[in-house]
Protein backbone atom coordinates (compact mmCIF):
# COMPACT_ATOMS: atom_id res chain seq x y z
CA UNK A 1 -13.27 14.30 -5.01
CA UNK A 2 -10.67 12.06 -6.91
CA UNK A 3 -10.40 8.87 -4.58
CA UNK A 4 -8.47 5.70 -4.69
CA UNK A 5 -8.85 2.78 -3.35
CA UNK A 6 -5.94 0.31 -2.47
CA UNK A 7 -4.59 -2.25 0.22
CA UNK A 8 -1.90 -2.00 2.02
CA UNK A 9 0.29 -4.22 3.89
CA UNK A 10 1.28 -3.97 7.47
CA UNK A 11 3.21 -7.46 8.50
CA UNK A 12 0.71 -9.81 6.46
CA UNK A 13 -1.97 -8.10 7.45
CA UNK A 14 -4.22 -6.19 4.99
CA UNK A 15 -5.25 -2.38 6.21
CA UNK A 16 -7.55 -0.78 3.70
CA UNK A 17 -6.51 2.77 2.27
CA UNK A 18 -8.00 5.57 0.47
CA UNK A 19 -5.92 8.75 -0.93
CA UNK A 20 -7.74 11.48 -1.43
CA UNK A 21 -6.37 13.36 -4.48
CA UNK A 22 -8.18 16.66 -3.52
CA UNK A 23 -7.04 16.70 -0.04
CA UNK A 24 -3.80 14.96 -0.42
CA UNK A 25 -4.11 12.75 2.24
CA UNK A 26 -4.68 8.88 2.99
CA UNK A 27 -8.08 7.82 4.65
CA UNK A 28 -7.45 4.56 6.84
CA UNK A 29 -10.26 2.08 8.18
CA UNK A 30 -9.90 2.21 11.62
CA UNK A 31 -11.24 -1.40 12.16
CA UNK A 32 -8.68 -2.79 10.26
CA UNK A 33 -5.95 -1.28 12.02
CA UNK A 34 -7.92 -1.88 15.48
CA UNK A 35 -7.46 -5.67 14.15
CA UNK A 36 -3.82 -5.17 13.48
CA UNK A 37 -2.90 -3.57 16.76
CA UNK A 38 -5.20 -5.34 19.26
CA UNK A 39 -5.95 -8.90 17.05
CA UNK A 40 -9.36 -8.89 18.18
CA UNK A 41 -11.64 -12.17 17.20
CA UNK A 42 -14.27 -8.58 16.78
CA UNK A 43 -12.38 -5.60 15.71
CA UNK A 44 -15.84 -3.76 15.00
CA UNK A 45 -17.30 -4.36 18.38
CA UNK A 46 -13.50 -3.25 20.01
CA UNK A 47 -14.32 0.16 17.95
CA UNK A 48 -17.52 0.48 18.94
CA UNK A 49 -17.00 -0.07 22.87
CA UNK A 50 -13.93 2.27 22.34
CA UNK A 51 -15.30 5.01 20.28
CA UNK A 52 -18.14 5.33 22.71
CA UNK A 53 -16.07 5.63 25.80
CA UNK A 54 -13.58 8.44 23.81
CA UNK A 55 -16.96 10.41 23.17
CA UNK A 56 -17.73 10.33 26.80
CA UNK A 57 -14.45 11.21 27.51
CA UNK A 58 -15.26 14.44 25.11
CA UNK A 59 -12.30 13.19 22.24
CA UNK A 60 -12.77 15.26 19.51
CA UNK A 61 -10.52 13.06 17.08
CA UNK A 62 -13.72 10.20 17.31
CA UNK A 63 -15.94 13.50 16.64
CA UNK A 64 -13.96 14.31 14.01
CA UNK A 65 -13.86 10.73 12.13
CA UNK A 66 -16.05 9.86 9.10
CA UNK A 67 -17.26 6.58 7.08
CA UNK A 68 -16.28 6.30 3.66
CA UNK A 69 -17.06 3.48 1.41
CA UNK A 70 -14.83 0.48 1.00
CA UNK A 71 -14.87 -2.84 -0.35
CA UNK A 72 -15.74 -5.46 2.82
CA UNK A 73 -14.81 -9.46 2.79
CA UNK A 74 -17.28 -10.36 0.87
CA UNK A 75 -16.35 -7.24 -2.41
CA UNK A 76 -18.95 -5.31 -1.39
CA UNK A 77 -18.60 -1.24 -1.06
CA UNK A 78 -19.16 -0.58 2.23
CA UNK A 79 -19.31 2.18 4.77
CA UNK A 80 -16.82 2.13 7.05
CA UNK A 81 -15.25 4.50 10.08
CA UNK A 82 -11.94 5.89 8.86
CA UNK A 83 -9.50 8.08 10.03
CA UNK A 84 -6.57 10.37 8.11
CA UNK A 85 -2.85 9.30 9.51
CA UNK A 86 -2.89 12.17 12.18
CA UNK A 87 -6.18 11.37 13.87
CA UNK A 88 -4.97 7.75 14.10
CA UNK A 89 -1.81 8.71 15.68
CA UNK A 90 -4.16 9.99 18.49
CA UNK A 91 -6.33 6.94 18.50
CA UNK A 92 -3.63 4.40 18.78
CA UNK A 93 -2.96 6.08 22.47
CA UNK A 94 -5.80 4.89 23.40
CA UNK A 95 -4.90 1.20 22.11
CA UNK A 96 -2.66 -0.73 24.42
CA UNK A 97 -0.72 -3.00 21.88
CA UNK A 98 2.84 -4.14 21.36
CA UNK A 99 2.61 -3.55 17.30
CA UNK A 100 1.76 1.05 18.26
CA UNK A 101 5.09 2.03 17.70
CA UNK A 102 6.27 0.03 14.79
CA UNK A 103 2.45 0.82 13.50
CA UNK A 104 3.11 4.30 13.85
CA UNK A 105 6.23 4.32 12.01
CA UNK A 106 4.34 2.43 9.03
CA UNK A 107 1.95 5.26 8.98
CA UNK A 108 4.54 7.63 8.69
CA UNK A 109 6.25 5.91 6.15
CA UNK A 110 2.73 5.51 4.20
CA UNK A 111 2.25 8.91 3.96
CA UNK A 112 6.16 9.45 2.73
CA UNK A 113 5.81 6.75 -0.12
CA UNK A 114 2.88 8.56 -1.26
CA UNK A 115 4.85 11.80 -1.59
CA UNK A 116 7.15 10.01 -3.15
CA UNK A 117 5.35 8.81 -5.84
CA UNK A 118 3.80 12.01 -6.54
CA UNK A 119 7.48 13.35 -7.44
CA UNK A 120 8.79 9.81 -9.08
CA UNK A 121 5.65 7.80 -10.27
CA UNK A 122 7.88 4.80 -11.40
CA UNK A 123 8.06 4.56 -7.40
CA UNK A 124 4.36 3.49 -7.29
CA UNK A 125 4.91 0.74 -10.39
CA UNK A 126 7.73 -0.92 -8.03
CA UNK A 127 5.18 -0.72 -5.05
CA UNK A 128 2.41 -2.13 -7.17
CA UNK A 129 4.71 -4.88 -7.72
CA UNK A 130 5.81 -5.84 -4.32
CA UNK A 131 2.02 -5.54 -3.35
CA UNK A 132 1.08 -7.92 -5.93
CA UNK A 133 3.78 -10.51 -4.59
CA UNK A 134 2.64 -10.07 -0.86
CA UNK A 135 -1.15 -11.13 -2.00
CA UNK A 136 0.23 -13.73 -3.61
CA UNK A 137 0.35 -13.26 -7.49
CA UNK A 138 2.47 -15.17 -9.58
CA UNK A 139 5.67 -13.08 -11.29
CA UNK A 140 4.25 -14.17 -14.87
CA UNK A 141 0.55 -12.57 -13.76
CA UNK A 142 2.19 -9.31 -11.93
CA UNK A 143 4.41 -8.61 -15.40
CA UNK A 144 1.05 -8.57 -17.48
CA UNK A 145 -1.03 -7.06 -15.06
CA UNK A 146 1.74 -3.91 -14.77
CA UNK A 147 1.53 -3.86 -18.47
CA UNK A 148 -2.06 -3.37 -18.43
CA UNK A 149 -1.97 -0.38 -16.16
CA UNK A 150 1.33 0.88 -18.12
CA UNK A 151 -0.98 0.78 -21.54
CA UNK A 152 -4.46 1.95 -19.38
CA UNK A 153 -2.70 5.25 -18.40
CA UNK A 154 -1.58 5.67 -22.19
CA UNK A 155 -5.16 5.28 -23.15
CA UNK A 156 -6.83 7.28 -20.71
CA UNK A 157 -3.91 10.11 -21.27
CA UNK A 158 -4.75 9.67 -25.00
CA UNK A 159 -8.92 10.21 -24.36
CA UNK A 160 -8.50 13.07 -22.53
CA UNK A 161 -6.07 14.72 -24.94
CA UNK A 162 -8.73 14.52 -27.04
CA UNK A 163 -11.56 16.24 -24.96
CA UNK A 164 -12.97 12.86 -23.65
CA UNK A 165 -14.13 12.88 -19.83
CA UNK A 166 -14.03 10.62 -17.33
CA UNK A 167 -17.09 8.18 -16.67
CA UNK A 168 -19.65 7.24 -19.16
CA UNK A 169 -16.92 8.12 -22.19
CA UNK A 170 -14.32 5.92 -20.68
CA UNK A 171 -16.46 3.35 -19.54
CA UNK A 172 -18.08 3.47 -23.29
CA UNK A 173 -14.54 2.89 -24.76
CA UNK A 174 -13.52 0.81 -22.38
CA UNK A 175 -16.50 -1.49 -23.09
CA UNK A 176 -15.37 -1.36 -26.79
CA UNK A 177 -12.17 -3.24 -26.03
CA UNK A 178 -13.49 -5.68 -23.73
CA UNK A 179 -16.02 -6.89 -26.36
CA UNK A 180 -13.73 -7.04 -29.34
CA UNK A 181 -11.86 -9.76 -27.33
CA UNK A 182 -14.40 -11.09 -25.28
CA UNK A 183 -17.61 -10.58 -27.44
CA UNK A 184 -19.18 -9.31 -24.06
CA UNK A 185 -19.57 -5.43 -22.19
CA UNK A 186 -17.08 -4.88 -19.05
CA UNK A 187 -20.24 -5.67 -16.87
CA UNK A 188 -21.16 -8.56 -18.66
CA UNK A 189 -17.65 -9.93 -18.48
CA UNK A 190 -17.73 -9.30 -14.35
CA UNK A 191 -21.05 -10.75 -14.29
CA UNK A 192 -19.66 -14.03 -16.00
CA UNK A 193 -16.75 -13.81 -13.40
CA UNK A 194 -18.59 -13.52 -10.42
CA UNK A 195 -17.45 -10.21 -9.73
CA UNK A 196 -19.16 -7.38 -8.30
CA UNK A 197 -17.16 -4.36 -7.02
CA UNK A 198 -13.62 -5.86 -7.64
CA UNK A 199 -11.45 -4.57 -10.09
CA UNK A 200 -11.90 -7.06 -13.79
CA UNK A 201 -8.44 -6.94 -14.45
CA UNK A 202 -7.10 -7.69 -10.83
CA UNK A 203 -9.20 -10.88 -11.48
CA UNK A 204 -8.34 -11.51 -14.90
CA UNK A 205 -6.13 -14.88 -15.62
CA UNK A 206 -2.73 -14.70 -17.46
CA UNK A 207 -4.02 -15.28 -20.59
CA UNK A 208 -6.91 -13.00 -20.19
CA UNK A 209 -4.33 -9.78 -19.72
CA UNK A 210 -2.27 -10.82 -22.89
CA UNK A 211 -5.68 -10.68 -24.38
CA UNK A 212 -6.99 -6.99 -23.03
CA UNK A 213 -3.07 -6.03 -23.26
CA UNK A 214 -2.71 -6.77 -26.86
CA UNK A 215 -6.50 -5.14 -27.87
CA UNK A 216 -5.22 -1.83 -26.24
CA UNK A 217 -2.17 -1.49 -28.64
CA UNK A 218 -4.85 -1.03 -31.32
């Protein structure tokens, strides 16, 4: 199963997202959008108190919910309870809030853009971009990062033209042009960073993309 990982943002607030390329459909944590609709001090206990009362009730959409990993707070992959956009339509019912209704028509529209993209992929380059801005990137950082990903999906469309598969031959290369600029492995470099699940070039300064940018023209 082809998954991807990504934030989204629903007025300020980050809601954590997975799109399943297999099943064609977005996986939401359902604690952070029990923190967006109900601003709870303890979104995880609010789930908890409220998924055990639906399963009393005998609500087969809490039945039907699963955990899938995602990166917590503190970077870390967790497990956490998610929920595709339909079953949270049903679960948001059960949430008295003032933000349902304009949080249901965010979910709706999630699940357009995605379509979207699939038709026009430049759409997903200008959402990148307006994502970057609302976690607060600088427009200098944003224009190399987007060039990075631009010359990524050349490479990775190059290594698999090729007969190259994904995992331990990407990661190989990709380690190759890491060290020829930074004399150290992609783990090493995260290691030296601090980093542990997060992305290395979503953490990478200015200078640092003009670096991995200009190695991957060669």
């Amino acid at each position: 199963m082809d998954n991807k990982n990504s934030i989204k943002i629903f007025e300020d607030k980050k809601v954590r997202t997975l799109w399943d390329e297999e099943k064609e459909q977005w996986f939401v944590s359902i604690i952070d959008v029990i923190e967006v609709l109900t601003e709870s001090v303890n979104p995880t206990a609010y789930w908890r108190k409220l998924k055990q009362r639906l399963k009393e009730e005998g609500n087969e959409t809490v039945t039907n919910c699963h955990g899938l990993k995602m990166k917590a707070p503190d970077g870390k992959m967790r497990l956490t309870d998610v929920a595709t956009t339909e079953q949270l339509f049903r679960l948001i019912q059960s949430i008295p809030s003032p933000n349902a209704e304009p949080f249901k028509l965010w979910l709706a529209k999630l699940g357009q853009e995605r379509l979207d993209e699939m038709s026009d992929p430049e759409l997903s380059i200008d959402r990148a971009l307006k994502q970057y801005l609302e976690l607060g990137y600088s427009e200098n950082w944003i224009n190399q990062r987007l060039k990075s990903i631009e010359i990524r999906k050349e490479l990775t469309d190059e290594w698999k033209s090729i007969g190259l598969k994904e995992g331990f031959e990407f990661a190989t290369l990709t380690d190759i042009i890491t060290k020829t600029w930074s004399e150290k492995t992609t783990k090493e470099y995260k290691i030296l960073k601090g980093l542990k699940k997060e992305n290395l070039r979503d953490n990478m300064t200015n200078t640092e993309l003009i670096k991995y940018v200009g190695r991957s023209f060669y």
